[in-house]
C-alpha atoms as a PDB file:
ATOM      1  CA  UNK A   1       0.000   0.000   0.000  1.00  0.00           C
ATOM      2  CA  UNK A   2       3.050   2.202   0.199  1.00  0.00           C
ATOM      3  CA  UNK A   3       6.079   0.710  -1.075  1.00  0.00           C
ATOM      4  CA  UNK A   4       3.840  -1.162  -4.142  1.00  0.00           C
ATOM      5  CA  UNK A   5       1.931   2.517  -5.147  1.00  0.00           C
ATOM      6  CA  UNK A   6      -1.015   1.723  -3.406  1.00  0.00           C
ATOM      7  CA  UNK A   7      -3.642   3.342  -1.388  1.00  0.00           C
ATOM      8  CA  UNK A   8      -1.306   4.874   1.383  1.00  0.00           C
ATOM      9  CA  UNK A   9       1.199   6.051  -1.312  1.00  0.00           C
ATOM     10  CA  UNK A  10      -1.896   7.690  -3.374  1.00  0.00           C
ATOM     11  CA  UNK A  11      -2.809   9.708   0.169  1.00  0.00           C
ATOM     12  CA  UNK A  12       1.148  11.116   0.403  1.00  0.00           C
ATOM     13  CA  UNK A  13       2.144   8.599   3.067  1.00  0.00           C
ATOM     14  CA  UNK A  14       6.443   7.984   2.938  1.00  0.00           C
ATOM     15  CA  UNK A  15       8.152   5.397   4.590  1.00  0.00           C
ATOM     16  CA  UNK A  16      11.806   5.089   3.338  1.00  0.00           C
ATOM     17  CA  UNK A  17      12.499   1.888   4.928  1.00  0.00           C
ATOM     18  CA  UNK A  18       9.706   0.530   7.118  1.00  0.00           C
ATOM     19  CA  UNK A  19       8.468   2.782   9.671  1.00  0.00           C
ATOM     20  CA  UNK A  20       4.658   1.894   8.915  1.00  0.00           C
ATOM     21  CA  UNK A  21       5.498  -1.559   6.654  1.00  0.00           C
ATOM     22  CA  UNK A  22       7.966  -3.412   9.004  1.00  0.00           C
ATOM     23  CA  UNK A  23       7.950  -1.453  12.977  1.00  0.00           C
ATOM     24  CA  UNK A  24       4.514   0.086  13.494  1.00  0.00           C
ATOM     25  CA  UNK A  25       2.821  -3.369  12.165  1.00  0.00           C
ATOM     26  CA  UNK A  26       4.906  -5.480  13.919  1.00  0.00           C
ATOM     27  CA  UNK A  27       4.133  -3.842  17.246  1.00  0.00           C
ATOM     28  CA  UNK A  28       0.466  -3.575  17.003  1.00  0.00           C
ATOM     29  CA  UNK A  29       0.469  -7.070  16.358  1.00  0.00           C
ATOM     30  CA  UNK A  30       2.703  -7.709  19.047  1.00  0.00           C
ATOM     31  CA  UNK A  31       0.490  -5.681  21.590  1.00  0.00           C
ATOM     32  CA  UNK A  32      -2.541  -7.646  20.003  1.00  0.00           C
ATOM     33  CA  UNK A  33      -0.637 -11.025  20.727  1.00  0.00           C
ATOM     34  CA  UNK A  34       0.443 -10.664  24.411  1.00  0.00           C
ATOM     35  CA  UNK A  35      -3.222  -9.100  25.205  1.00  0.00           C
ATOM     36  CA  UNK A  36      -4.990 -12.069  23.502  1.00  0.00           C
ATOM     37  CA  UNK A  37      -2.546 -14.542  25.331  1.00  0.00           C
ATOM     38  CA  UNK A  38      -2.251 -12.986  28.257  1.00  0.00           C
ATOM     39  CA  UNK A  39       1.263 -13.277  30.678  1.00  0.00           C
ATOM     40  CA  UNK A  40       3.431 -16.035  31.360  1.00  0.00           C
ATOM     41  CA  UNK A  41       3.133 -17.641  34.704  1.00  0.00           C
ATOM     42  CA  UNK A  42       7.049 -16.832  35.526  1.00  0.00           C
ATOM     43  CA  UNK A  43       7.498 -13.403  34.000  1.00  0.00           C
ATOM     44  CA  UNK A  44      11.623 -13.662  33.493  1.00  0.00           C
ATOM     45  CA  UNK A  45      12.865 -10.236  32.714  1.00  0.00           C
ATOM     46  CA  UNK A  46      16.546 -10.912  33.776  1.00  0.00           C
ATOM     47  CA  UNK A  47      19.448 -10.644  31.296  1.00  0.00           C
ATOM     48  CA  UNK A  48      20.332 -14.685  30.749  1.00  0.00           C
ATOM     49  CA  UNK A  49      23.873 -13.242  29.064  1.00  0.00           C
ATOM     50  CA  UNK A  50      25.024  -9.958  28.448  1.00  0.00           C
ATOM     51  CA  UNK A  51      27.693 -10.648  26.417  1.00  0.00           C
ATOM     52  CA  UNK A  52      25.516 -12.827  23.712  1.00  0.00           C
ATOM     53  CA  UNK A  53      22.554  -9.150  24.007  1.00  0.00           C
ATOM     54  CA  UNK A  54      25.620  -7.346  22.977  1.00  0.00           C
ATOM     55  CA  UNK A  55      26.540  -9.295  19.979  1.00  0.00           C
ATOM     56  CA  UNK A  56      23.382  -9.591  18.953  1.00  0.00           C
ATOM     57  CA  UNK A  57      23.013  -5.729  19.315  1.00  0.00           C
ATOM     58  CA  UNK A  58      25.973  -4.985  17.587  1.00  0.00           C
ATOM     59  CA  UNK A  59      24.897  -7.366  14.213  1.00  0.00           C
ATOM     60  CA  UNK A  60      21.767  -5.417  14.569  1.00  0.00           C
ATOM     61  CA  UNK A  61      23.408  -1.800  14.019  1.00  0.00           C
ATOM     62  CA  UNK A  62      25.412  -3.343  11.554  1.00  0.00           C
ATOM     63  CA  UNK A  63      22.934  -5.030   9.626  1.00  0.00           C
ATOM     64  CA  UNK A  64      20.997  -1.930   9.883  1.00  0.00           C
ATOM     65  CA  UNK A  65      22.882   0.222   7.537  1.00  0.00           C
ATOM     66  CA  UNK A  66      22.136  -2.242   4.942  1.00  0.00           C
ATOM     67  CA  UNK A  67      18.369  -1.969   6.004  1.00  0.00           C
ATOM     68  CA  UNK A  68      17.888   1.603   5.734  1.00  0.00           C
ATOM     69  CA  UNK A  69      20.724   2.425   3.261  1.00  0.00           C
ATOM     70  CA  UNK A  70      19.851  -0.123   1.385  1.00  0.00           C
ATOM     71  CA  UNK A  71      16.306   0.822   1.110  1.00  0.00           C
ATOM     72  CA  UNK A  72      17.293   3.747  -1.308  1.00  0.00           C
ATOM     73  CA  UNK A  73      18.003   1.128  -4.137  1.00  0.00           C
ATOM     74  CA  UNK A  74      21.091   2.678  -5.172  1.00  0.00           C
ATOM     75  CA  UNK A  75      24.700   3.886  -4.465  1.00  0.00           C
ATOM     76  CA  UNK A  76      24.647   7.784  -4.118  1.00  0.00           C
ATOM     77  CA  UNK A  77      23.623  10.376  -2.133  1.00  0.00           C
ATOM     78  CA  UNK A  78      20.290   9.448  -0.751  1.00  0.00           C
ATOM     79  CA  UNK A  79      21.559   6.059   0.521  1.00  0.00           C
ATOM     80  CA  UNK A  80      25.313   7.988   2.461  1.00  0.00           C
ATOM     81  CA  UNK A  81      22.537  10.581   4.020  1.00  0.00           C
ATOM     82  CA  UNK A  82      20.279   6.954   5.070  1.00  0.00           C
ATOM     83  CA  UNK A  83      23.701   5.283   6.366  1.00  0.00           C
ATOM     84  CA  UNK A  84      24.908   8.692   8.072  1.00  0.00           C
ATOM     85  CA  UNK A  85      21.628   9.133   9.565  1.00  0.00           C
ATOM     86  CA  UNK A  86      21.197   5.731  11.030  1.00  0.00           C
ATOM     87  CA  UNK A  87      24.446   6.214  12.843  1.00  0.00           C
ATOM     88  CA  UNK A  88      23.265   9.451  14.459  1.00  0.00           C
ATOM     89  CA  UNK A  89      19.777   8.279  15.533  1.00  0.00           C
ATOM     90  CA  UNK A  90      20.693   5.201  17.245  1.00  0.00           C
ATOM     91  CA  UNK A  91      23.678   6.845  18.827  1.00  0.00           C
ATOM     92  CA  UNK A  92      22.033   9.884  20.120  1.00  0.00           C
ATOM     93  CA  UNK A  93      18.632   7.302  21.523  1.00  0.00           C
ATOM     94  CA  UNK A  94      21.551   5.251  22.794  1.00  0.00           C
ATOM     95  CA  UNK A  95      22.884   7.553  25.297  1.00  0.00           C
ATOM     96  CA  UNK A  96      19.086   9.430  25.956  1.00  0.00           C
ATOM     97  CA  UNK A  97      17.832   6.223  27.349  1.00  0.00           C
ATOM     98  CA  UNK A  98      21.052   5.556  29.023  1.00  0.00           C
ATOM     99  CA  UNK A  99      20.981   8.665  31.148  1.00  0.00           C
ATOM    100  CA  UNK A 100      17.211   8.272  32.017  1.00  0.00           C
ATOM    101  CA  UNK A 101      17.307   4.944  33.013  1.00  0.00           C
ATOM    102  CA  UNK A 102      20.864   5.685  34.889  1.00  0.00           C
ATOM    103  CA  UNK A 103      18.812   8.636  36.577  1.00  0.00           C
ATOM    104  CA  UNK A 104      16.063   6.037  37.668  1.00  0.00           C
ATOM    105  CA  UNK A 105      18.304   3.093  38.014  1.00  0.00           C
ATOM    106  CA  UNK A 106      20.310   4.892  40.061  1.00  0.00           C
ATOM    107  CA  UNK A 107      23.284   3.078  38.351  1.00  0.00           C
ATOM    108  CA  UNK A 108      24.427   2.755  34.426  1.00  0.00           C
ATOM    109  CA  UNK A 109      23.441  -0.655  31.954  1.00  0.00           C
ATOM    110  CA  UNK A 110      24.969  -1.584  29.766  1.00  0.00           C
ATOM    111  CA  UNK A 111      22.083  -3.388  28.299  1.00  0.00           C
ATOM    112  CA  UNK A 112      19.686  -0.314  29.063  1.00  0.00           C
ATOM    113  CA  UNK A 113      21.976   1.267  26.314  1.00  0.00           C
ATOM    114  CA  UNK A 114      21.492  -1.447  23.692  1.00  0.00           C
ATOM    115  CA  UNK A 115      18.097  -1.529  23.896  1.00  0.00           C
ATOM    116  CA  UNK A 116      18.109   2.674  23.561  1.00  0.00           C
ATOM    117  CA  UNK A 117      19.940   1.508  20.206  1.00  0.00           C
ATOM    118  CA  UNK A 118      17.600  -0.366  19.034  1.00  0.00           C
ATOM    119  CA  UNK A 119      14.960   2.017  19.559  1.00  0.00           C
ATOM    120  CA  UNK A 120      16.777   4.769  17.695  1.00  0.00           C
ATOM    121  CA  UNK A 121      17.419   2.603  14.786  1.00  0.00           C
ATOM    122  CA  UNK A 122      13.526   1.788  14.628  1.00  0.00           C
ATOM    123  CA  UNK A 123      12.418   5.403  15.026  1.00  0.00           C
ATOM    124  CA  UNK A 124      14.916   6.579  12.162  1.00  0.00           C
ATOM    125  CA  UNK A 125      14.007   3.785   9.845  1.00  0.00           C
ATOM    126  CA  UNK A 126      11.020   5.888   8.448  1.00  0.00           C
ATOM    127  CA  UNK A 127      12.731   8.777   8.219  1.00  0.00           C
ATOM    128  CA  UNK A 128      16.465   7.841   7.175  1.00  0.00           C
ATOM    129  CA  UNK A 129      16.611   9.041   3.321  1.00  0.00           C
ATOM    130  CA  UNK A 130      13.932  12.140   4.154  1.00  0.00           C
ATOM    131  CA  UNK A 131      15.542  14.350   7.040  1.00  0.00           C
ATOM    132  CA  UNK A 132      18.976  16.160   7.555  1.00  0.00           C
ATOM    133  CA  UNK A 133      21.555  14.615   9.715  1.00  0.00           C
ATOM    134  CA  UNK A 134      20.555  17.598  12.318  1.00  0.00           C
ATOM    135  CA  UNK A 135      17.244  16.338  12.236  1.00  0.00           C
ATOM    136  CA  UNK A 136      18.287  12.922  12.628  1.00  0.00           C
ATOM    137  CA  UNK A 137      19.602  13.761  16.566  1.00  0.00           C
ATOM    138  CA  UNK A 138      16.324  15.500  17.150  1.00  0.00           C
ATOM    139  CA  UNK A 139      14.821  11.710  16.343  1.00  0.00           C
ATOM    140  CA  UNK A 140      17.048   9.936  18.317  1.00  0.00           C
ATOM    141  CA  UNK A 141      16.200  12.108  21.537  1.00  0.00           C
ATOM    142  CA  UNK A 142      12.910  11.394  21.030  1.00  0.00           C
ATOM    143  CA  UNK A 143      12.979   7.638  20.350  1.00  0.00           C
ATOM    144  CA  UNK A 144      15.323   7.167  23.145  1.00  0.00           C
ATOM    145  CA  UNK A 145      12.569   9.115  25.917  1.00  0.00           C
ATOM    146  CA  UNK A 146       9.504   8.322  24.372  1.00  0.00           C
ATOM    147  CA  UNK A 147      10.186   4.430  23.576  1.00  0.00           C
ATOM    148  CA  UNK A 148      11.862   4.359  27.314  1.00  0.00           C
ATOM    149  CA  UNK A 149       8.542   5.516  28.589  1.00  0.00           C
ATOM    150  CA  UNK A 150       6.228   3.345  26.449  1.00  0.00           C
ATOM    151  CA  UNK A 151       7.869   0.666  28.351  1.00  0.00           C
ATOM    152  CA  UNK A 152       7.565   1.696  31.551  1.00  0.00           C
ATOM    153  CA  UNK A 153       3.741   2.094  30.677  1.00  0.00           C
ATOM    154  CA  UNK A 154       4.209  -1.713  29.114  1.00  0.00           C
ATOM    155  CA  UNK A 155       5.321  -2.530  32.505  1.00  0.00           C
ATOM    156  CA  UNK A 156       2.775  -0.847  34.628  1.00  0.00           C
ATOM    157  CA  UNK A 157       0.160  -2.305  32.403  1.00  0.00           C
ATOM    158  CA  UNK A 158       1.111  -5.998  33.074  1.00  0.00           C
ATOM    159  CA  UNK A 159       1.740  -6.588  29.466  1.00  0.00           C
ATOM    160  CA  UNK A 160       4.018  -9.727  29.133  1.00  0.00           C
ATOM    161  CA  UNK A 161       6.053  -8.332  25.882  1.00  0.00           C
ATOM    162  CA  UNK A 162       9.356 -10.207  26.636  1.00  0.00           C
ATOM    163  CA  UNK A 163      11.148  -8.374  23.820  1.00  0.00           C
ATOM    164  CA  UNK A 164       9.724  -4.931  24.009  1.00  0.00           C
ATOM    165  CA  UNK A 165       8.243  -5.252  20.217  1.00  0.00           C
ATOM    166  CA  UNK A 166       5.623  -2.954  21.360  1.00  0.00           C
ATOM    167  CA  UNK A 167       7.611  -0.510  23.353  1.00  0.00           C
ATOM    168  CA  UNK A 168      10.576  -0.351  21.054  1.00  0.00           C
ATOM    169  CA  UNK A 169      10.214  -1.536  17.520  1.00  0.00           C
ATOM    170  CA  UNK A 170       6.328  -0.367  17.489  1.00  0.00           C
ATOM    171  CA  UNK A 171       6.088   2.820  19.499  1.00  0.00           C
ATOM    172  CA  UNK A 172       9.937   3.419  17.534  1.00  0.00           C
ATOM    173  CA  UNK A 173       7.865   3.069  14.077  1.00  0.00           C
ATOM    174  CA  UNK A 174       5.154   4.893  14.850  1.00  0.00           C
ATOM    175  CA  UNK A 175       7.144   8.281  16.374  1.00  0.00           C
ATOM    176  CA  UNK A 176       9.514   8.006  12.989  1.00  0.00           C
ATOM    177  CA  UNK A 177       6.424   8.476  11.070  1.00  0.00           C
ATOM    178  CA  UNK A 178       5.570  11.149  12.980  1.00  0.00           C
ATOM    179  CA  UNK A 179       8.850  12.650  13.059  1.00  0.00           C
ATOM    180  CA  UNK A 180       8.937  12.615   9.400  1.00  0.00           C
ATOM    181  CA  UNK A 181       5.605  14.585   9.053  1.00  0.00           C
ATOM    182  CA  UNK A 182       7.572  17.390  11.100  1.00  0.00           C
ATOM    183  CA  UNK A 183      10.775  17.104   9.795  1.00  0.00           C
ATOM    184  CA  UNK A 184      11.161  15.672   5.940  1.00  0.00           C
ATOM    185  CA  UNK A 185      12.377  18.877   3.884  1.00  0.00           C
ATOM    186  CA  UNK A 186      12.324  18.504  -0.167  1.00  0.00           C
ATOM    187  CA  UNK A 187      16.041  20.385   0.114  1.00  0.00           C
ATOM    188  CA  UNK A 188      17.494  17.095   1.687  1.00  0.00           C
ATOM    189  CA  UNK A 189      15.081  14.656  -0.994  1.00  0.00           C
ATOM    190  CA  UNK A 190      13.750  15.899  -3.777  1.00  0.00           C
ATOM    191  CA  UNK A 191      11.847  12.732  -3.732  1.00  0.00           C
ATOM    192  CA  UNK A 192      10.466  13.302  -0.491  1.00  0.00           C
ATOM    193  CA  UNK A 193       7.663  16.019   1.322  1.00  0.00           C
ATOM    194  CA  UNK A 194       7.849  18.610   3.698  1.00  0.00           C
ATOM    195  CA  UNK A 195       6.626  18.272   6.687  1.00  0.00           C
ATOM    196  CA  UNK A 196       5.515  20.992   9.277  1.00  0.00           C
ATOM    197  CA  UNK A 197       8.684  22.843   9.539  1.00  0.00           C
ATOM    198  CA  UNK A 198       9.052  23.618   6.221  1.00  0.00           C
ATOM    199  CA  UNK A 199       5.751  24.975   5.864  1.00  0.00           C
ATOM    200  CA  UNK A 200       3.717  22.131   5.022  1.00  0.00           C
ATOM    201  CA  UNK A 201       0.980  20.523   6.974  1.00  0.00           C
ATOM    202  CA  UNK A 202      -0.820  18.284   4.174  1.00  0.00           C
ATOM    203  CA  UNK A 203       2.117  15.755   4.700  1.00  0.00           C
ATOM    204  CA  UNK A 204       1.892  15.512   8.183  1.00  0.00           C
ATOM    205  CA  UNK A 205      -1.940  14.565   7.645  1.00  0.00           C
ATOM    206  CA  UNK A 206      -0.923  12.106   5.075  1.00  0.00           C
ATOM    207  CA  UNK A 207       1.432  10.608   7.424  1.00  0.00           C
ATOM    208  CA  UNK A 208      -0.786  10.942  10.594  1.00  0.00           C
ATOM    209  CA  UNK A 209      -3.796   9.133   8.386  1.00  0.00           C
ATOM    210  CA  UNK A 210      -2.011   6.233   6.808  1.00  0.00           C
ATOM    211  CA  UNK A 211      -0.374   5.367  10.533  1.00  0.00           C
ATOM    212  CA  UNK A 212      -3.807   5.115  12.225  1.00  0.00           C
ATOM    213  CA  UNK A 213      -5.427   2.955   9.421  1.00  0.00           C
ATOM    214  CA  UNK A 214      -2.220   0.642   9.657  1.00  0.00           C
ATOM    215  CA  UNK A 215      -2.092   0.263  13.575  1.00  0.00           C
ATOM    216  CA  UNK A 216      -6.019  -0.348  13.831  1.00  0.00           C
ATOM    217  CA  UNK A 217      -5.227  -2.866  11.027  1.00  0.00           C
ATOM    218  CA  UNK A 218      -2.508  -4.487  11.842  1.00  0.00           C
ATOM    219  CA  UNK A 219      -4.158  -4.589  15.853  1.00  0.00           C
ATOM    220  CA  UNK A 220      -7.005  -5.675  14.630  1.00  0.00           C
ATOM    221  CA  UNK A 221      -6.402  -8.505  12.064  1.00  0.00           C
ATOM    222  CA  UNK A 222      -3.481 -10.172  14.314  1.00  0.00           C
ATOM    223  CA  UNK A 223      -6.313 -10.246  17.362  1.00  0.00           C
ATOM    224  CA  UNK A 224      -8.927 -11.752  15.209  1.00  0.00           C
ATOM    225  CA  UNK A 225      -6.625 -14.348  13.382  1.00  0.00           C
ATOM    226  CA  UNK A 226      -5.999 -15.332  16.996  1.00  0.00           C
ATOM    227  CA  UNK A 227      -8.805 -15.666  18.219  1.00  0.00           C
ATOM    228  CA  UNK A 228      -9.891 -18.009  14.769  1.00  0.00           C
ATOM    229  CA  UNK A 229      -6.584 -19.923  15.745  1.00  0.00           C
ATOM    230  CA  UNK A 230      -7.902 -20.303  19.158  1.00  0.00           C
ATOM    231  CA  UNK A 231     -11.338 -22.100  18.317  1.00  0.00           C
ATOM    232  CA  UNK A 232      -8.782 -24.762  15.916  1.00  0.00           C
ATOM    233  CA  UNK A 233      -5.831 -25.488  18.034  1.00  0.00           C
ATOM    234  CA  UNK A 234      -4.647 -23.552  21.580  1.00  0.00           C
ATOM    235  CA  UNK A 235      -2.266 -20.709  20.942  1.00  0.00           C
ATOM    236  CA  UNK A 236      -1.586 -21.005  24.766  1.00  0.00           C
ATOM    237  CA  UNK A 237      -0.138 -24.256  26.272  1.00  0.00           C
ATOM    238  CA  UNK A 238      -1.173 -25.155  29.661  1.00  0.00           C
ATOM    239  CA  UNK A 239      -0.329 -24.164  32.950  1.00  0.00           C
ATOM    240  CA  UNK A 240       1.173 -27.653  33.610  1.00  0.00           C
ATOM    241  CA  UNK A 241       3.345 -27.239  30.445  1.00  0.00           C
ATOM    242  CA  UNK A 242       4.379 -24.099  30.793  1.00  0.00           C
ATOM    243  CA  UNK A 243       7.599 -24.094  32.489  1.00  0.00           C
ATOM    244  CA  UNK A 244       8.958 -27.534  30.142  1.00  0.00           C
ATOM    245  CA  UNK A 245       7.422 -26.508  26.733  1.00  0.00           C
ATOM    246  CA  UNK A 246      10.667 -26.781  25.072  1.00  0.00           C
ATOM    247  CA  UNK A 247      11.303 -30.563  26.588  1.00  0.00           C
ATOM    248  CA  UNK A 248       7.487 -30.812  24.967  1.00  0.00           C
ATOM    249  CA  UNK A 249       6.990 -29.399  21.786  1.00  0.00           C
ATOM    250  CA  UNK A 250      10.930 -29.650  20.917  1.00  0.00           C
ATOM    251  CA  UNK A 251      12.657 -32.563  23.534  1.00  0.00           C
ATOM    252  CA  UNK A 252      15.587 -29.925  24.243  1.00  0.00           C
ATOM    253  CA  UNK A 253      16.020 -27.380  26.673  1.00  0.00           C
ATOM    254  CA  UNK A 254      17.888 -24.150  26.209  1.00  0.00           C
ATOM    255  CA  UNK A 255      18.978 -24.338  30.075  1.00  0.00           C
ATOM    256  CA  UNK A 256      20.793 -27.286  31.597  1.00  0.00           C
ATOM    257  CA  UNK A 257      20.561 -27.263  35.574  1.00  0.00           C
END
């Protein structure tokens, strides 16, 4: 609907590398999925091994370049501005959620600052190829307080999301879409929009429209294919099998005691 000249493209909407296609929907879908199945019995939140969350962190920002560089479908100009700005974002959300959760915390993580990363590289993913690199710090100070505090509320809510697909990847999406609406400038892409602070408001409509209908669909859809799932085959072990499902859907356990 955007990418394939659809509907959303029709309205205006811009997504340079998956703000709306890949984040957004995967996050609605996510907060559809642990509302429909509800919380595991033994909600484990501790780190299992930080050194494995930082390699797998690190092949993310790597592999990210190609992601949103990539997404300009050629080597020039448009994809050095998506690979510049990917660096900024998730470096600038990095340290922002670093220092709040430090302030909270009351001590530094080094995994609170990988998952800031992560966040920043979701919330610039929209906007990579569209905004200046200034504008690209201004997102990643945003992504790394506002995706902080969407899981906090995550928390407070009692939402079982083990991986924070909500908090990070979907709330990330959905503020890069917005972003873009304020901050995509025609003088940075000629391919692009501008948003509000270049004078334009129409794009930021077009963005703020084509966002809604794909969170209410993507929300809705994943509940109601769940619930079709349901009335087939359980999408929720028991109780009882809970804490062995590996041993009983797989016979191997990922732990040894």
């Amino acid at each position: 609907m955007i990418w394939g000249g659809g509907m959303l493209a029709d309205w205006g909407v811009l997504d340079f590398a998956g703000g709306i296609v890949v984040h957004a929907l995967a996050g609605m879908a996510a907060l559809a999925s642990v509302m429909y199945v509800g919380s595991r019995q033994n909600e484990d939140e501790d780190v299992h091994n930080i050194p494995f969350v930082a390699l797998g962190a690190a092949l993310l920002w790597f592999g990210w370049f190609g992601f949103n560089a990539g997404s300009a479908l050629d080597v020039g100009g448009i994809a050095v501005l998506a690979f510049i700005n990917t660096q900024i974002a998730a470096a600038f959300a990095a340290i922002t959620w670093l220092l709040i959760a430090w302030y909270y915390d009351e001590k530094p993580s080094f995994v609170e600052l990988l998952i800031g990363m992560i966040a920043g590289l979701a919330t610039i993913t929209p906007a990579a190829g569209f905004v200046s690199p200034q504008s690209a710090m201004v997102i990643g100070v945003a992504a790394g307080v506002v995706c902080y505090f969407a899981v906090v509320l995550r928390k407070k809510k009692g939402l079982d999301d083990a991986l924070d697909v909500w908090g990070v990847h979907g709330v990330g999406g959905c503020l890069g879409i917005i972003m873009l609406g304020v901050l995509a400038s025609t003088e940075i892409n000629p391919a692009g929009a501008d948003g509000l602070i270049s004078g334009s408001s129409t794009f930021f409509m077009a963005q703020l429209a084509g966002l809604a209908l794909a969170c209410a669909w993507a929300f809705i859809f994943t509940y109601g294919m769940l619930y079709a799932i349901d009335k087939v085959t359980p999408v929720r072990v028991d109780e009882g099998d809970e804490a062995s499902v590996d041993e009983l859907l797989h016979g191997e356990a990922a732990y040894i005691n």
